[in-house]
Protein backbone atom coordinates (compact mmCIF):
# COMPACT_ATOMS: atom_id res chain seq x y z
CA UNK A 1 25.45 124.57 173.32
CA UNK A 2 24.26 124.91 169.56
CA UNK A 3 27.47 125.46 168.17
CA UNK A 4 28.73 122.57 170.06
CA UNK A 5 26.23 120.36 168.37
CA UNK A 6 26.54 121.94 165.18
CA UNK A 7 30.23 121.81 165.19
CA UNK A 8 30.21 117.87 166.20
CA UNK A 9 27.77 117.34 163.30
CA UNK A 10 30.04 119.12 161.01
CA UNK A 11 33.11 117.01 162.05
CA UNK A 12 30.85 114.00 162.25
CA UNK A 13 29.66 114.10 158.58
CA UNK A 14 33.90 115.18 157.45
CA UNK A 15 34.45 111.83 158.72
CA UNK A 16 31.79 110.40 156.88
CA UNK A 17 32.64 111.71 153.72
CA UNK A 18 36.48 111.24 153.90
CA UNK A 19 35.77 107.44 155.01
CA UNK A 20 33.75 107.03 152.09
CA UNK A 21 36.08 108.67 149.93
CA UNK A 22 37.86 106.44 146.93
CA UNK A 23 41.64 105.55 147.29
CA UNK A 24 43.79 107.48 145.71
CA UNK A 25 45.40 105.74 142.73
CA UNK A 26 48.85 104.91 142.85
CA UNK A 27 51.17 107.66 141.35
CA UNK A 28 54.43 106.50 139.33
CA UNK A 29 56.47 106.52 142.57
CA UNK A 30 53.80 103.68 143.94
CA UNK A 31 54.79 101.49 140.38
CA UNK A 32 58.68 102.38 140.96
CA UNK A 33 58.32 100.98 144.34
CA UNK A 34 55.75 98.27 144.10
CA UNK A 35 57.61 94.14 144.62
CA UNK A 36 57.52 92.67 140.73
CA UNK A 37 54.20 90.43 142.17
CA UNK A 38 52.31 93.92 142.85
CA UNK A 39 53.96 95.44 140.03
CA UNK A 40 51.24 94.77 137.66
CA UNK A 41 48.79 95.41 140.11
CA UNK A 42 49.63 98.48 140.66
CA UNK A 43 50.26 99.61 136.87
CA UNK A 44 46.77 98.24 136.76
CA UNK A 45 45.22 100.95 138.85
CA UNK A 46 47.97 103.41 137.66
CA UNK A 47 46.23 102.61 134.25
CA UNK A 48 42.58 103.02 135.28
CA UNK A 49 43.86 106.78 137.08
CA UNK A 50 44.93 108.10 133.54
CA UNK A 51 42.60 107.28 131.86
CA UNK A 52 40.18 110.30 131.91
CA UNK A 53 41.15 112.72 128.78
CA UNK A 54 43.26 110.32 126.70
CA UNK A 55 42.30 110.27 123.48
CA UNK A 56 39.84 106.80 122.14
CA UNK A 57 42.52 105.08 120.17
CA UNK A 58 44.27 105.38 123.65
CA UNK A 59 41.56 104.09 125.24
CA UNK A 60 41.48 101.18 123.55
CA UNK A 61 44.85 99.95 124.06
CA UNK A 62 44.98 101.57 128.36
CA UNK A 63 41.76 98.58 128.14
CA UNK A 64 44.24 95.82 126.43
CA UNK A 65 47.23 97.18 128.47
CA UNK A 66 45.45 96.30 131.67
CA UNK A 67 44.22 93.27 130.30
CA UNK A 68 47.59 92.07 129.19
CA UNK A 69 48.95 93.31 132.78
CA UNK A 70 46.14 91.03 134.25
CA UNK A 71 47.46 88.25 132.68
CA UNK A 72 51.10 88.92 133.81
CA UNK A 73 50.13 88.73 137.94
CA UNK A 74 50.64 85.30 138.51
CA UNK A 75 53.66 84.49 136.44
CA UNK A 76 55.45 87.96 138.28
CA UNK A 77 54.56 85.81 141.19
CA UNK A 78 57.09 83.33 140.75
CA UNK A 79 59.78 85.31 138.39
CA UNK A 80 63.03 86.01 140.09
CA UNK A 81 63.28 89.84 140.57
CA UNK A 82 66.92 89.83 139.54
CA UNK A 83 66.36 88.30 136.82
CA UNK A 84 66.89 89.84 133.24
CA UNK A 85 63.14 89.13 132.47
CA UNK A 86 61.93 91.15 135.67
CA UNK A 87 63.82 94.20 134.69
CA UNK A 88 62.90 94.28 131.57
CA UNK A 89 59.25 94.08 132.42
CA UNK A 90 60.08 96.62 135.38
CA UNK A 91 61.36 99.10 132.96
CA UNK A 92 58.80 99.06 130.76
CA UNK A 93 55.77 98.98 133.13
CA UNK A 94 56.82 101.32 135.97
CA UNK A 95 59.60 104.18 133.75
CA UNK A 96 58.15 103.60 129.78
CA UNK A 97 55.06 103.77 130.27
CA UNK A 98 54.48 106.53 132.61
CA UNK A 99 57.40 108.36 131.13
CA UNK A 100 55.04 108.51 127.99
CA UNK A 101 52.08 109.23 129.43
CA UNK A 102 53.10 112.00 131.34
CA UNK A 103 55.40 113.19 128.22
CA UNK A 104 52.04 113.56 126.45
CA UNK A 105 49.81 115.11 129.09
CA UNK A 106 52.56 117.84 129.50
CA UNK A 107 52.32 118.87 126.12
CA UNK A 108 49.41 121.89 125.92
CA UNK A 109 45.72 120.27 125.02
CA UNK A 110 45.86 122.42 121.79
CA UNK A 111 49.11 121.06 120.51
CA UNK A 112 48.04 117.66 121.20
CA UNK A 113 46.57 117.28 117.04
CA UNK A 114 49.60 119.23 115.75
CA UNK A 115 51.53 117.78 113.14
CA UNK A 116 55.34 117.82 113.94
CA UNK A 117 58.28 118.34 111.30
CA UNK A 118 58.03 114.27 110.75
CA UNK A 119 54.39 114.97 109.81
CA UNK A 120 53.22 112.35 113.56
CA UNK A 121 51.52 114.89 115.96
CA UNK A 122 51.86 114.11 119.89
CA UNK A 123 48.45 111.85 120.01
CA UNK A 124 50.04 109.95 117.45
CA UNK A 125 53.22 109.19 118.64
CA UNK A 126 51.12 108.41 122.04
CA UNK A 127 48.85 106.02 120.57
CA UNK A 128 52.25 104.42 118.71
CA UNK A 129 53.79 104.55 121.98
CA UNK A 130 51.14 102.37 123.62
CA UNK A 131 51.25 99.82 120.72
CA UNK A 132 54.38 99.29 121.13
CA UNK A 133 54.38 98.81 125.17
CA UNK A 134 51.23 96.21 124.29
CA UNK A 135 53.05 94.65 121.76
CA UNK A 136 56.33 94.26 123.95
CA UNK A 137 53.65 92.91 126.91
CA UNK A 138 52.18 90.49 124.94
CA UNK A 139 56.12 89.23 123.75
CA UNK A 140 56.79 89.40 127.43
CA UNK A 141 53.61 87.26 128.53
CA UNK A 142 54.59 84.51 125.88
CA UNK A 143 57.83 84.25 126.57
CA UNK A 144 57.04 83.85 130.23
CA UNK A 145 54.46 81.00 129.32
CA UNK A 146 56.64 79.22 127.15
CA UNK A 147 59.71 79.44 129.93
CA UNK A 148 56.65 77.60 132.47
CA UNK A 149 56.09 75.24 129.26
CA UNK A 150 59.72 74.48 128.45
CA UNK A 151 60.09 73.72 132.57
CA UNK A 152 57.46 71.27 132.97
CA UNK A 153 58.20 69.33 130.04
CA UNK A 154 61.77 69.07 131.43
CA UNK A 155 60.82 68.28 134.54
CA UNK A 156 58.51 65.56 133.04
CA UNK A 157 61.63 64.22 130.94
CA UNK A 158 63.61 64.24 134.29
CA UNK A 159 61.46 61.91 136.13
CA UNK A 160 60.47 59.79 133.19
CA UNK A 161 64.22 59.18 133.03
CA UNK A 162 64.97 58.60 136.41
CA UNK A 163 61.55 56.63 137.41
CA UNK A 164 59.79 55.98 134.57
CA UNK A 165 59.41 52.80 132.18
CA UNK A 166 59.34 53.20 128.77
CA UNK A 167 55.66 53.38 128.98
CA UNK A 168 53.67 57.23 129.18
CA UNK A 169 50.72 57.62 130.34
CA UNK A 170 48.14 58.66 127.44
């Protein structure tokens, strides 16, 4: 009768814990997968996850990454997935990114500060690496807000010209 009791408390508090327990982040196959909306989302989280032993330059730009990412949600909303724009981002967010990520966690933590022939070690060419995918995020989020820009204000001209008076509103 003791055991019983002890071995329903045991499996009560294993529930307990693994109900309580934090989702796991998405790996690389959940960004590969994820519908351009949840794409940035997910690269979001997939962010956060890698996060622990990056070096702090690195941790800077993971922080403007997601930020940038943040931004990018509700225009992925409406963005055609075929589109030339949506691949672009797709490539870069869910294959890029990881792919240098995980190209720099493989190499051995004691190599990490080790010049190469070109003089760059592999934290450099990381911390380069993530520069680059901000900077291309940031070109990415413009353009997107200037294509939203460009198609109001030709939708305004449209219906000025076919309603409107030669009169605007202030």
């Amino acid at each position: 009768m003791a055991l019983a009791i002890a071995s329903a408390l045991m499996l009560l508090l294993t529930l307990l814990v693994l109900g309580r327990a934090e989702p796991r982040a998405p790996g690389r196959e959940a960004l590969t997968g994820a519908a351009l909306p949840d794409l940035a989302e997910e690269a979001v989280m997939w962010i956060a996850s890698q996060r622990r032993g990056l070096p702090p330059p690195a941790l800077d730009l993971a922080g403007s990454l997601g930020r940038r990412l943040d931004g990018l949600v509700p225009r992925l909303a409406w963005l055609d997935p075929r589109s030339p724009e949506a691949a672009s981002i797709r490539k870069l967010v869910a294959r890029e990114l990881p792919d240098l990520v995980e190209g720099w966690r493989a190499v051995p933590v004691s190599a990490r500060r080790v010049p190469h022939a070109n003089g760059r070690t592999p934290e450099d060419d990381l911390i380069n690496g993530l520069q680059l995918i901000d900077a291309e995020l940031a070109r990415a989020a413009g353009a997107l807000g200037r294509s939203s820009s460009d198609a109001i204000a030709v939708q305004g001209r449209y219906l000025d010209l076919k309603y409107g008076q030669d009169e605007r509103l202030p």
